[in-house]
C-alpha atoms as a PDB file:
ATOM      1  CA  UNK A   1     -69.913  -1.320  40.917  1.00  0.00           C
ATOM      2  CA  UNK A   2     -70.170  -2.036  37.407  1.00  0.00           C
ATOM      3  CA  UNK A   3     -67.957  -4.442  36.220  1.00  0.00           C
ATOM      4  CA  UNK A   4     -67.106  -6.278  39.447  1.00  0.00           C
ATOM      5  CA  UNK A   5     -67.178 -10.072  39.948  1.00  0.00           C
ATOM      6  CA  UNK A   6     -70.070 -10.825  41.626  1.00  0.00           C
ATOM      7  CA  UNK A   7     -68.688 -13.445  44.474  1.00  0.00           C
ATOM      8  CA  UNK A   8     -66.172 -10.189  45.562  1.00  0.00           C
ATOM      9  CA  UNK A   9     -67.713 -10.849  49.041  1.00  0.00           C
ATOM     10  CA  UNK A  10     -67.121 -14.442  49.926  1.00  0.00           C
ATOM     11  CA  UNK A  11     -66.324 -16.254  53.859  1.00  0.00           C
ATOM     12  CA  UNK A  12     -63.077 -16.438  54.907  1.00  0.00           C
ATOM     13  CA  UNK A  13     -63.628 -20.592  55.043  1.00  0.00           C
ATOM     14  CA  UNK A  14     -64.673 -20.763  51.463  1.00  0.00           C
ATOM     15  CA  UNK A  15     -62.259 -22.169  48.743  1.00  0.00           C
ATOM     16  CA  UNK A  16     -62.422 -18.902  46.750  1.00  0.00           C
ATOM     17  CA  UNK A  17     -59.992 -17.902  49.335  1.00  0.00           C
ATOM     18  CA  UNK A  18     -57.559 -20.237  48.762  1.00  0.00           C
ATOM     19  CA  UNK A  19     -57.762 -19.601  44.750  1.00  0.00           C
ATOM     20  CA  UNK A  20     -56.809 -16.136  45.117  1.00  0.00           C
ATOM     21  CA  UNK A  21     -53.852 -16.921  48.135  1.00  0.00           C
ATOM     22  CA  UNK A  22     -52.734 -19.805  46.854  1.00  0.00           C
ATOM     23  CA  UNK A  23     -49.976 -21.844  48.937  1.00  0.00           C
ATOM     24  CA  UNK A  24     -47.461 -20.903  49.241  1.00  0.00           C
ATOM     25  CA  UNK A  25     -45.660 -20.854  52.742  1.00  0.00           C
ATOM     26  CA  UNK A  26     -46.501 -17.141  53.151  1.00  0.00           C
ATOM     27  CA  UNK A  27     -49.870 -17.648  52.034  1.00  0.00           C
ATOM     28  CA  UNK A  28     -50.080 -20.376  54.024  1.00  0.00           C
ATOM     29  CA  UNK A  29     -48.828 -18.629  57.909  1.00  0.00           C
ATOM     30  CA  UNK A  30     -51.397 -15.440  56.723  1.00  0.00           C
ATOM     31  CA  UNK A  31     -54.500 -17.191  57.110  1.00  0.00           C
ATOM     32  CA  UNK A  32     -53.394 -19.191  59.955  1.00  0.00           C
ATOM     33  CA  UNK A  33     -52.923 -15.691  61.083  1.00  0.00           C
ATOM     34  CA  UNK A  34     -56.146 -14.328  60.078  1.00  0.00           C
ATOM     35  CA  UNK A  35     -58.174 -17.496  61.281  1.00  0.00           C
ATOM     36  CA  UNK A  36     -56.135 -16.522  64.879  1.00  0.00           C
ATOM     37  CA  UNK A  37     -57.316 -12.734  64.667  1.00  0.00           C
ATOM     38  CA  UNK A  38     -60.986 -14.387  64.136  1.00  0.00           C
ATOM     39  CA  UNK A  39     -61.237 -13.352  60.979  1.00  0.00           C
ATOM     40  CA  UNK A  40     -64.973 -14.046  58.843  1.00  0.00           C
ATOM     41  CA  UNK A  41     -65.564 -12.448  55.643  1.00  0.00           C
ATOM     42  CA  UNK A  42     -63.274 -11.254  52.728  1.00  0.00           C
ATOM     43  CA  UNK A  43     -63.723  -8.959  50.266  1.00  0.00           C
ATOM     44  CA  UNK A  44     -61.668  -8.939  47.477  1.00  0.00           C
ATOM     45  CA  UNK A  45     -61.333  -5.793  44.596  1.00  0.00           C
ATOM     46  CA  UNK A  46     -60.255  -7.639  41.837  1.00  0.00           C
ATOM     47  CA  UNK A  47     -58.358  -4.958  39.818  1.00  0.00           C
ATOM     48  CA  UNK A  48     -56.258  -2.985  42.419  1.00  0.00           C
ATOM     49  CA  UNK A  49     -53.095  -0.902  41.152  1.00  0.00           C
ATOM     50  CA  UNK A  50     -50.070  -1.062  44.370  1.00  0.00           C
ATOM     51  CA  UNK A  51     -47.364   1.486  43.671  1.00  0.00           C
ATOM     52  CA  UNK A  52     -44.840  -0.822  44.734  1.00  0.00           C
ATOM     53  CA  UNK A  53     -45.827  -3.381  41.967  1.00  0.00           C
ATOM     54  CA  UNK A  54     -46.365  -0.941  39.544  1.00  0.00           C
ATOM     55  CA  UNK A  55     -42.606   0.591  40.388  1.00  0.00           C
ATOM     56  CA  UNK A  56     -41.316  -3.314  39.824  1.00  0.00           C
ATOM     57  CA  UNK A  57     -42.808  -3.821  37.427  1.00  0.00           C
ATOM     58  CA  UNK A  58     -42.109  -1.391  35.146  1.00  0.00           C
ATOM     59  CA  UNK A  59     -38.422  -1.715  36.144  1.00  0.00           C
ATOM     60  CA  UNK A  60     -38.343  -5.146  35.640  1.00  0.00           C
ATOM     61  CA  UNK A  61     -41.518  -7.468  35.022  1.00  0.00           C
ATOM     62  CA  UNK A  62     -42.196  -5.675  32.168  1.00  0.00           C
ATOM     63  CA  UNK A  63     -39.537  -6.986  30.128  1.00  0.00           C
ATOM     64  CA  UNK A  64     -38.895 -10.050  31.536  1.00  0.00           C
ATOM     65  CA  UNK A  65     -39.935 -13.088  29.595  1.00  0.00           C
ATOM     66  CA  UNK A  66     -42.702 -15.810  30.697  1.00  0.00           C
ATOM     67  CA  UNK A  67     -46.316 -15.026  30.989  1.00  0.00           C
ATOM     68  CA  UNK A  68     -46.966 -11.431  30.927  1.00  0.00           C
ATOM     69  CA  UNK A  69     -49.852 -10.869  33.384  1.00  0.00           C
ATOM     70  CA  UNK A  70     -50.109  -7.106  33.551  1.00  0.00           C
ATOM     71  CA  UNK A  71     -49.338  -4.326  36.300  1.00  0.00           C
ATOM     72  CA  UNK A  72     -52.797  -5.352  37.810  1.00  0.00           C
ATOM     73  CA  UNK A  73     -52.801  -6.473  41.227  1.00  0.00           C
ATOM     74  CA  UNK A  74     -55.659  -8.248  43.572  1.00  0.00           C
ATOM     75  CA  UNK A  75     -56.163  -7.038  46.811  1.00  0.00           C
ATOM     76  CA  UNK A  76     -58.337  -8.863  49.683  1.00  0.00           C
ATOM     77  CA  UNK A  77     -59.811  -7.265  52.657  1.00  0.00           C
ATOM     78  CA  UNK A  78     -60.531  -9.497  55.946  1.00  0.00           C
ATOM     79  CA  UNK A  79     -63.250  -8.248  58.447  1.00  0.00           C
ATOM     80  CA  UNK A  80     -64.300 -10.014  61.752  1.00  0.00           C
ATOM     81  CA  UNK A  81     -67.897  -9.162  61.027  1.00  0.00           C
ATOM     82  CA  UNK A  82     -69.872 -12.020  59.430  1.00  0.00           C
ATOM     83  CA  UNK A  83     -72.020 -10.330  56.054  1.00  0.00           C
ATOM     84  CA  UNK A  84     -73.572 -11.496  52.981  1.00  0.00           C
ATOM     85  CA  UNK A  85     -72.849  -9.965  49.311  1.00  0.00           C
ATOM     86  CA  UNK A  86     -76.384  -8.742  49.435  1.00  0.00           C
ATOM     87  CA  UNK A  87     -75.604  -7.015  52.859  1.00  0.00           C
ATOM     88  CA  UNK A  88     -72.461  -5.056  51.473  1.00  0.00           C
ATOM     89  CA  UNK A  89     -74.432  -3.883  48.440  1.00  0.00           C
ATOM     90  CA  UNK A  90     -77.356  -2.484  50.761  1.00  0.00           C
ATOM     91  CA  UNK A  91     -74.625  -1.088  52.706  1.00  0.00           C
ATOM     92  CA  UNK A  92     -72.836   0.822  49.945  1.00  0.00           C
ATOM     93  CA  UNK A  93     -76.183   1.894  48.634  1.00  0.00           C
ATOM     94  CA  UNK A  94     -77.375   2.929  52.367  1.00  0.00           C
ATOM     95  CA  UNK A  95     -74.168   4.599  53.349  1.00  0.00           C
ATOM     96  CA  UNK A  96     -74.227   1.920  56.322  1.00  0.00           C
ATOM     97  CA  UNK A  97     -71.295   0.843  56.950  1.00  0.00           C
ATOM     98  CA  UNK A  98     -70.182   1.339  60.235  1.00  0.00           C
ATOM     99  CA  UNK A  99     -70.518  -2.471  61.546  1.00  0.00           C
ATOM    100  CA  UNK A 100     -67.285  -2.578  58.625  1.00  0.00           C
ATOM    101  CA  UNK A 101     -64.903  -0.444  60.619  1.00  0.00           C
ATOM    102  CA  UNK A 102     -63.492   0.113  64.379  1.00  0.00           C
ATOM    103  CA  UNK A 103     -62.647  -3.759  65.743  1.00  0.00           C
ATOM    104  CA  UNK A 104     -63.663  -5.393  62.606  1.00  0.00           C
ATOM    105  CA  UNK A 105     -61.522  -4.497  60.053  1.00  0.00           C
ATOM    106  CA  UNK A 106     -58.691  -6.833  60.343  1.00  0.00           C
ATOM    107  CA  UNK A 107     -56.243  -5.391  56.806  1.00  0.00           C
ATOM    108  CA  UNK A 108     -55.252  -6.546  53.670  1.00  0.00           C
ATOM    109  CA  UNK A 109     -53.506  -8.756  51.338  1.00  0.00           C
ATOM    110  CA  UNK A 110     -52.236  -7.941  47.887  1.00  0.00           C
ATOM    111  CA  UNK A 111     -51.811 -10.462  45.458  1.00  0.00           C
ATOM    112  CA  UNK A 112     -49.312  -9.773  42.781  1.00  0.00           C
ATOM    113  CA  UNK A 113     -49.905 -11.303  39.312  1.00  0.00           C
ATOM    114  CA  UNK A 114     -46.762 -13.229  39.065  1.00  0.00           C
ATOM    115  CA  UNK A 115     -45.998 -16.954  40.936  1.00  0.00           C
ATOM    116  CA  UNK A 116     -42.935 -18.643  42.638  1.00  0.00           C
ATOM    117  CA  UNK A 117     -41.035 -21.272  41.852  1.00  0.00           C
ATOM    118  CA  UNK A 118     -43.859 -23.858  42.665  1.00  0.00           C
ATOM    119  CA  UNK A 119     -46.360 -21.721  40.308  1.00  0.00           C
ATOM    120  CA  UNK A 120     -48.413 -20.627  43.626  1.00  0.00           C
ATOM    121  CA  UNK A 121     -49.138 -16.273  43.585  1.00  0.00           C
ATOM    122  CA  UNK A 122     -47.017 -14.546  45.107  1.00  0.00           C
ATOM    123  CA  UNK A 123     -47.749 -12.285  48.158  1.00  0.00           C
ATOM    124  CA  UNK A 124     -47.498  -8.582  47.551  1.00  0.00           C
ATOM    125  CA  UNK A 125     -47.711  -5.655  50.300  1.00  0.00           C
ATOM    126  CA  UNK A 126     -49.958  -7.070  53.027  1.00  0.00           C
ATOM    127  CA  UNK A 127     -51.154  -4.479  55.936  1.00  0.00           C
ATOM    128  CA  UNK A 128     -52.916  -6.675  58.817  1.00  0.00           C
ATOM    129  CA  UNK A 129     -53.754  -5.781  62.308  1.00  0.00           C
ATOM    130  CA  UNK A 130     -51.443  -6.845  65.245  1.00  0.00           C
ATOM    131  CA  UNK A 131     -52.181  -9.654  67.682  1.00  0.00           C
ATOM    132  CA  UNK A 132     -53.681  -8.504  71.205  1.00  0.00           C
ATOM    133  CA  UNK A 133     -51.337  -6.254  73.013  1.00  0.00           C
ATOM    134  CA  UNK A 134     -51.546  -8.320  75.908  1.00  0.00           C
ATOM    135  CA  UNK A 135     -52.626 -12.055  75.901  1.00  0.00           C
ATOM    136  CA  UNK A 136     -52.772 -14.410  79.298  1.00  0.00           C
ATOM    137  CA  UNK A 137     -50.478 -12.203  80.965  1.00  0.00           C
ATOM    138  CA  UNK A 138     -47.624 -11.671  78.069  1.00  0.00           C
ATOM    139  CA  UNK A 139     -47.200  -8.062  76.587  1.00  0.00           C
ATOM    140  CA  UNK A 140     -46.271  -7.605  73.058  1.00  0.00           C
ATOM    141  CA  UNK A 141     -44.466  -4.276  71.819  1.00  0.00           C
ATOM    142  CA  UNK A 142     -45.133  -3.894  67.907  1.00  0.00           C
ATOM    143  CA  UNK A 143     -43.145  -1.267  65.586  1.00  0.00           C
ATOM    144  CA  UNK A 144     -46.626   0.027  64.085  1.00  0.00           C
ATOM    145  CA  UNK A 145     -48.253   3.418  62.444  1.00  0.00           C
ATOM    146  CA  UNK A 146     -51.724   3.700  60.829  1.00  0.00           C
ATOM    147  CA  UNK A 147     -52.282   3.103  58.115  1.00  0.00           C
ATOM    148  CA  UNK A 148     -55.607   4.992  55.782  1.00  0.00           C
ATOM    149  CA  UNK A 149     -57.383   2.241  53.306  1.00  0.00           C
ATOM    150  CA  UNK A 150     -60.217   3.275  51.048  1.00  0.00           C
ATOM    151  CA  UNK A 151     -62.391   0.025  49.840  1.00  0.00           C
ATOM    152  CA  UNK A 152     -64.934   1.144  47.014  1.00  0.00           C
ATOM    153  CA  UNK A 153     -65.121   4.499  48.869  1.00  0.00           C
ATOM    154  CA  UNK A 154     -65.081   3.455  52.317  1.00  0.00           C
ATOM    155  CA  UNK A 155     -62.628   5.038  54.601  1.00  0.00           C
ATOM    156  CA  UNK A 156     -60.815   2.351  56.863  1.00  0.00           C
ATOM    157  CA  UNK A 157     -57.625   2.122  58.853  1.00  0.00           C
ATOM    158  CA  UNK A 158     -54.882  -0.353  59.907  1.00  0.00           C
ATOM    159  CA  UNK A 159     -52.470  -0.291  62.543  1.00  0.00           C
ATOM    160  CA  UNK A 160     -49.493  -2.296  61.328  1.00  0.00           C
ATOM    161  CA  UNK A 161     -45.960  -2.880  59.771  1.00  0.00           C
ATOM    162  CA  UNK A 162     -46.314  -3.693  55.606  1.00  0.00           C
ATOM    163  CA  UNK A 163     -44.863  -7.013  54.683  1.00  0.00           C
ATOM    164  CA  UNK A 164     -44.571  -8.799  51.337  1.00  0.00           C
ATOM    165  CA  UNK A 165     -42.864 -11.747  49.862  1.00  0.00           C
ATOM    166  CA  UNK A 166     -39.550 -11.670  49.099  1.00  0.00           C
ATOM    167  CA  UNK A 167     -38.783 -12.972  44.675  1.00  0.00           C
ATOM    168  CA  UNK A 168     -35.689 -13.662  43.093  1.00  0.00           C
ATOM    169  CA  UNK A 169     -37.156 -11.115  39.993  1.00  0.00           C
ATOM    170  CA  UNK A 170     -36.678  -7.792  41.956  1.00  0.00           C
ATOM    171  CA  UNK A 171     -36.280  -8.169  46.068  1.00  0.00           C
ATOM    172  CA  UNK A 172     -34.303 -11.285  47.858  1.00  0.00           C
ATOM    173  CA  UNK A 173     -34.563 -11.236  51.712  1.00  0.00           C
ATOM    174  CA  UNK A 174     -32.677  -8.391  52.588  1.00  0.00           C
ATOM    175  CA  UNK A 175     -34.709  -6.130  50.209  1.00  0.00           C
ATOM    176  CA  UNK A 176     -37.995  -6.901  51.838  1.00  0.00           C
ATOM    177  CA  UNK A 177     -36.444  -6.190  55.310  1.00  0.00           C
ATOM    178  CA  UNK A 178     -35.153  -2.905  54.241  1.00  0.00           C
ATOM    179  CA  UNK A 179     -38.611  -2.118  52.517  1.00  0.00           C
ATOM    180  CA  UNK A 180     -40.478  -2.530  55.747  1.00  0.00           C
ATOM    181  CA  UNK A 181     -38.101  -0.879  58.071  1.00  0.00           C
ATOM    182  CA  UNK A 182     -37.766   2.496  56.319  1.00  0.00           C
ATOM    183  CA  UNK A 183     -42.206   2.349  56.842  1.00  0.00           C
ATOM    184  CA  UNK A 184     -42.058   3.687  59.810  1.00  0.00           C
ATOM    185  CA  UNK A 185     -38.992   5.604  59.597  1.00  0.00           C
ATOM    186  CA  UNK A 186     -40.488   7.593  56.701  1.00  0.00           C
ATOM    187  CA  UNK A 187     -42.944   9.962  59.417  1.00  0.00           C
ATOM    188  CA  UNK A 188     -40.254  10.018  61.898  1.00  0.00           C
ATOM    189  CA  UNK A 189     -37.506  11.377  59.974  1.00  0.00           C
ATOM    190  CA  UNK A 190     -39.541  12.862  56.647  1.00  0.00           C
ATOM    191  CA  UNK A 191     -37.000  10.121  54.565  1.00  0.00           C
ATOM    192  CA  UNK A 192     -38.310   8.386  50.997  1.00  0.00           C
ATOM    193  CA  UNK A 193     -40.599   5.300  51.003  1.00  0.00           C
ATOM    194  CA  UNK A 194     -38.946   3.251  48.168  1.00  0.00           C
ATOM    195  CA  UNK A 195     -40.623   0.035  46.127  1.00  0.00           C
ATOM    196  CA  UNK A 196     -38.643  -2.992  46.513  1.00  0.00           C
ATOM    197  CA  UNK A 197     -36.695  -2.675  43.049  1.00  0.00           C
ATOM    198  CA  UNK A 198     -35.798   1.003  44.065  1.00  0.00           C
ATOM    199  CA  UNK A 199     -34.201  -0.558  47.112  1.00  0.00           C
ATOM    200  CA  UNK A 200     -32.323  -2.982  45.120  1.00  0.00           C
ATOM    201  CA  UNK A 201     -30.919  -0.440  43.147  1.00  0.00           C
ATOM    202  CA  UNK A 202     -29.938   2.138  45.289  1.00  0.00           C
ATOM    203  CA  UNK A 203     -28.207  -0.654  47.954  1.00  0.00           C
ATOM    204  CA  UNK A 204     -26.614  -1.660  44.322  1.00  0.00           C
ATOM    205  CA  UNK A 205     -25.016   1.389  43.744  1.00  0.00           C
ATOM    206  CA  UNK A 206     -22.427  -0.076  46.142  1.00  0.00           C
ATOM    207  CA  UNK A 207     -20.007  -1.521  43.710  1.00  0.00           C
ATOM    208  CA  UNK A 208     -20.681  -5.686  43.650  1.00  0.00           C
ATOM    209  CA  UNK A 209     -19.717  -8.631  41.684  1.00  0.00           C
ATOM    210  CA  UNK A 210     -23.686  -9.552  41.245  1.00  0.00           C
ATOM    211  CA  UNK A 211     -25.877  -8.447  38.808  1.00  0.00           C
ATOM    212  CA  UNK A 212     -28.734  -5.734  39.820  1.00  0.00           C
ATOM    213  CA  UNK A 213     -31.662  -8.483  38.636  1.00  0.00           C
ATOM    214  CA  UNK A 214     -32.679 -10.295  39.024  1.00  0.00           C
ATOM    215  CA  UNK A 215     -31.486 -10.433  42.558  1.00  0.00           C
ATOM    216  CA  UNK A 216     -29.559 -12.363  44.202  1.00  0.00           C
ATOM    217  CA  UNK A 217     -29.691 -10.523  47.508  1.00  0.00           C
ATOM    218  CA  UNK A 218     -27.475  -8.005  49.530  1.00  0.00           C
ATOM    219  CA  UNK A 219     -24.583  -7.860  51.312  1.00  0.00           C
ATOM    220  CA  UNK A 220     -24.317  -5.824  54.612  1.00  0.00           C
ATOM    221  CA  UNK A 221     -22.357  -3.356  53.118  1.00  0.00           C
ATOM    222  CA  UNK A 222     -25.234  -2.854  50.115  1.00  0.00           C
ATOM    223  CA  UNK A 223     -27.808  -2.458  53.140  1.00  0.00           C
ATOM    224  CA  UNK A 224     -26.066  -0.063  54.975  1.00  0.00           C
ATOM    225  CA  UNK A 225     -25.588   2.184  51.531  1.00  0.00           C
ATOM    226  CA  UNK A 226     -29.440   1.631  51.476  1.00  0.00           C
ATOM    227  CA  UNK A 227     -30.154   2.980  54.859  1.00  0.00           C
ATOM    228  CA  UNK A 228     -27.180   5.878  54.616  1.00  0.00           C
ATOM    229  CA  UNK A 229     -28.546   6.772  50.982  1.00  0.00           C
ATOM    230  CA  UNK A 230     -32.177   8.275  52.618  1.00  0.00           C
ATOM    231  CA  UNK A 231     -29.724  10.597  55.147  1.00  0.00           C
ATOM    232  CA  UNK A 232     -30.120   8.025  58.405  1.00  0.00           C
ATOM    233  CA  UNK A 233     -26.689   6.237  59.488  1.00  0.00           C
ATOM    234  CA  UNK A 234     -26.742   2.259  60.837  1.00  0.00           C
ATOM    235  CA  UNK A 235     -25.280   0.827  63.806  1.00  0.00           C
ATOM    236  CA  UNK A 236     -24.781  -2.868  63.597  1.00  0.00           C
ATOM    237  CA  UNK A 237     -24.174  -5.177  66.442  1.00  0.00           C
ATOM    238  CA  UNK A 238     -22.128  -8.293  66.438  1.00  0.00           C
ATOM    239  CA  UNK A 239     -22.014  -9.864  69.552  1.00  0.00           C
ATOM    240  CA  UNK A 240     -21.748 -13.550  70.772  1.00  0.00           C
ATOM    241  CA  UNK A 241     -22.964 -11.590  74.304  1.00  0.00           C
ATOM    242  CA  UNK A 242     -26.434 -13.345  74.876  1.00  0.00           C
ATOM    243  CA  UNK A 243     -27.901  -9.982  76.570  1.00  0.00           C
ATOM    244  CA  UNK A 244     -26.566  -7.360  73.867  1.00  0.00           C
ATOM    245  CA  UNK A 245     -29.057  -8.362  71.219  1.00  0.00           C
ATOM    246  CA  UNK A 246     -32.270  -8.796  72.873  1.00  0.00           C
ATOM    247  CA  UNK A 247     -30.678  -5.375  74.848  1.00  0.00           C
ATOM    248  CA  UNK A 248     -31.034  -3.681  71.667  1.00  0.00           C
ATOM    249  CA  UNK A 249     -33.233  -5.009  69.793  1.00  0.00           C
ATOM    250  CA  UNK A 250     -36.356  -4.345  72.678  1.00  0.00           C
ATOM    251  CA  UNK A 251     -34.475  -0.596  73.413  1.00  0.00           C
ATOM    252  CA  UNK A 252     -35.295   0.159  69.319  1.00  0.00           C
ATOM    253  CA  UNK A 253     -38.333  -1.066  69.460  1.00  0.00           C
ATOM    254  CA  UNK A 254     -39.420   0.547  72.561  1.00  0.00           C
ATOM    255  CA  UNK A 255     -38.150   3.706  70.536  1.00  0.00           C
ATOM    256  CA  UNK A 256     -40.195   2.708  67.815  1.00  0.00           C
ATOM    257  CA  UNK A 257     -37.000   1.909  65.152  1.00  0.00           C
ATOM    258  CA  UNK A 258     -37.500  -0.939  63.308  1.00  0.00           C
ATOM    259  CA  UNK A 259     -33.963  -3.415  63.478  1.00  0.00           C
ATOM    260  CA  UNK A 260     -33.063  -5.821  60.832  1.00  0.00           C
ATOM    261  CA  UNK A 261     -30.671  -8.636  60.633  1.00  0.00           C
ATOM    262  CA  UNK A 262     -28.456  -8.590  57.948  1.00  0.00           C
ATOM    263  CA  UNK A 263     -29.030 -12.548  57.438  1.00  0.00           C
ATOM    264  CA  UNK A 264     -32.776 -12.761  58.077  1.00  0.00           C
ATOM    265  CA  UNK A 265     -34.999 -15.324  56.447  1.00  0.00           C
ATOM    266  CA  UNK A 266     -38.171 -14.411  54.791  1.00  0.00           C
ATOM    267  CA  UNK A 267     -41.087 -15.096  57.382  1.00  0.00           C
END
């Protein structure tokens, strides 16, 4: 553990928290979604390398100008269990760490060492757990897989659907929304998992007015050169039909296919 800030274990009500999120809007909505999944104590590894970052940023960050912060990410774990710093170490040291796992462990944020427009950080690949399947009588139907996590040699696991900010350096909204989709398409049809600038430039290839980045988003036709690139084809549905869209969109789901809108805003 040597070298590691000392408050790395801090409750999910302390300021710390909000030093590290910041708050921005998506910063914001995660820990109103954390405090709804009952979330309690974080735990935050304060040099963490993400492959999607580190893919971005060597493709662009790198030699952008403004404040060069590094490839190094920050990543923050959320567990419903309530424990001290003290606890965690005697755990580690102990090998007892079960009360960290099963129902507790609630996922992770990663927060990328570059800001938005309003200077807050922004959010990088974020793996949370769903909220109850079923809730006062309403079923939900998520487009999940699991997801392995290894905290300071502890083996955890998430059930979820990555999401990350979108940024005008590298991935506007229709990036981000191709980045999560192909997730779970990846194990059911053995295609590529690409970082948000890789998306960019293969959609890109597409011939286009706009420059590659920093981004300015994609068209349909740059999304569906995306999706087509990785061997899958696209159906798209345009209908003013009330019932066709919900239709669809619940029969992909049920099959576990992730749909996008081609005009979707960042939530």
């Amino acid at each position: 553990m040597t070298g590691i800030d000392e408050d790395y274990v801090f409750s999910f009500f302390s300021e710390d928290l909000n030093k590290h999120m910041g708050y921005s809007p998506q910063g914001k909505y995660l820990l109103s979604y954390l405090k709804a999944l009952d979330a309690k104590t974080c735990v935050l590894e304060e040099k963490y390398i993400d492959k999607d970052y580190m893919i971005d940023y060597q493709k662009f960050y790198s030699r952008s100008f403004g404040d060069d912060n590094g490839k190094i990410t920050k990543r923050i774990h959320f567990f419903k269990e309530e424990f001290s710093l003290e606890k965690f170490k005697k755990s580690l040291k102990n090998n007892d760490i079960e009360y960290l796992k099963n129902d507790s462990y609630l996922g992770f944020v990663v927060i990328r060492p570059i800001t938005n427009i309003d200077e807050q950080p922004l959010i990088g690949r974020t793996l949370l757990k769903t909220y109850p399947y079923e809730e006062r009588g309403d079923r939900r139907c998520f487009v999940i897989k699991e997801y392995p996590v290894s905290l300071f040699g502890i083996s955890l696991k998430v059930e979820s659907l990555p999401f990350q900010a979108q940024d005008q350096g590298v991935s506007a909204c229709a990036t981000i929304t191709l980045w999560s989709a192909l997730h779970p398409l990846a194990d059911k049809f053995d295609t590529p998992r690409y970082s948000p600038a890789e998306i960019t430039e293969i959609a890109t290839s597409f011939p286009s007015i706009s420059r590659k980045f920093p981004s300015s988003g994609l068209n349909l036709e740059q999304m569906v050169n995306c999706v087509r690139s990785v061997g899958l084809d696209v159906e798209t549905i345009d209908s003013v039909d009330d019932g066709t869209i919900p239709t669809a969109v619940m029969s992909y789901i049920d099959a576990g296919f992730p749909p996008y809108s081609s005009s979707c805003p960042n939530r």
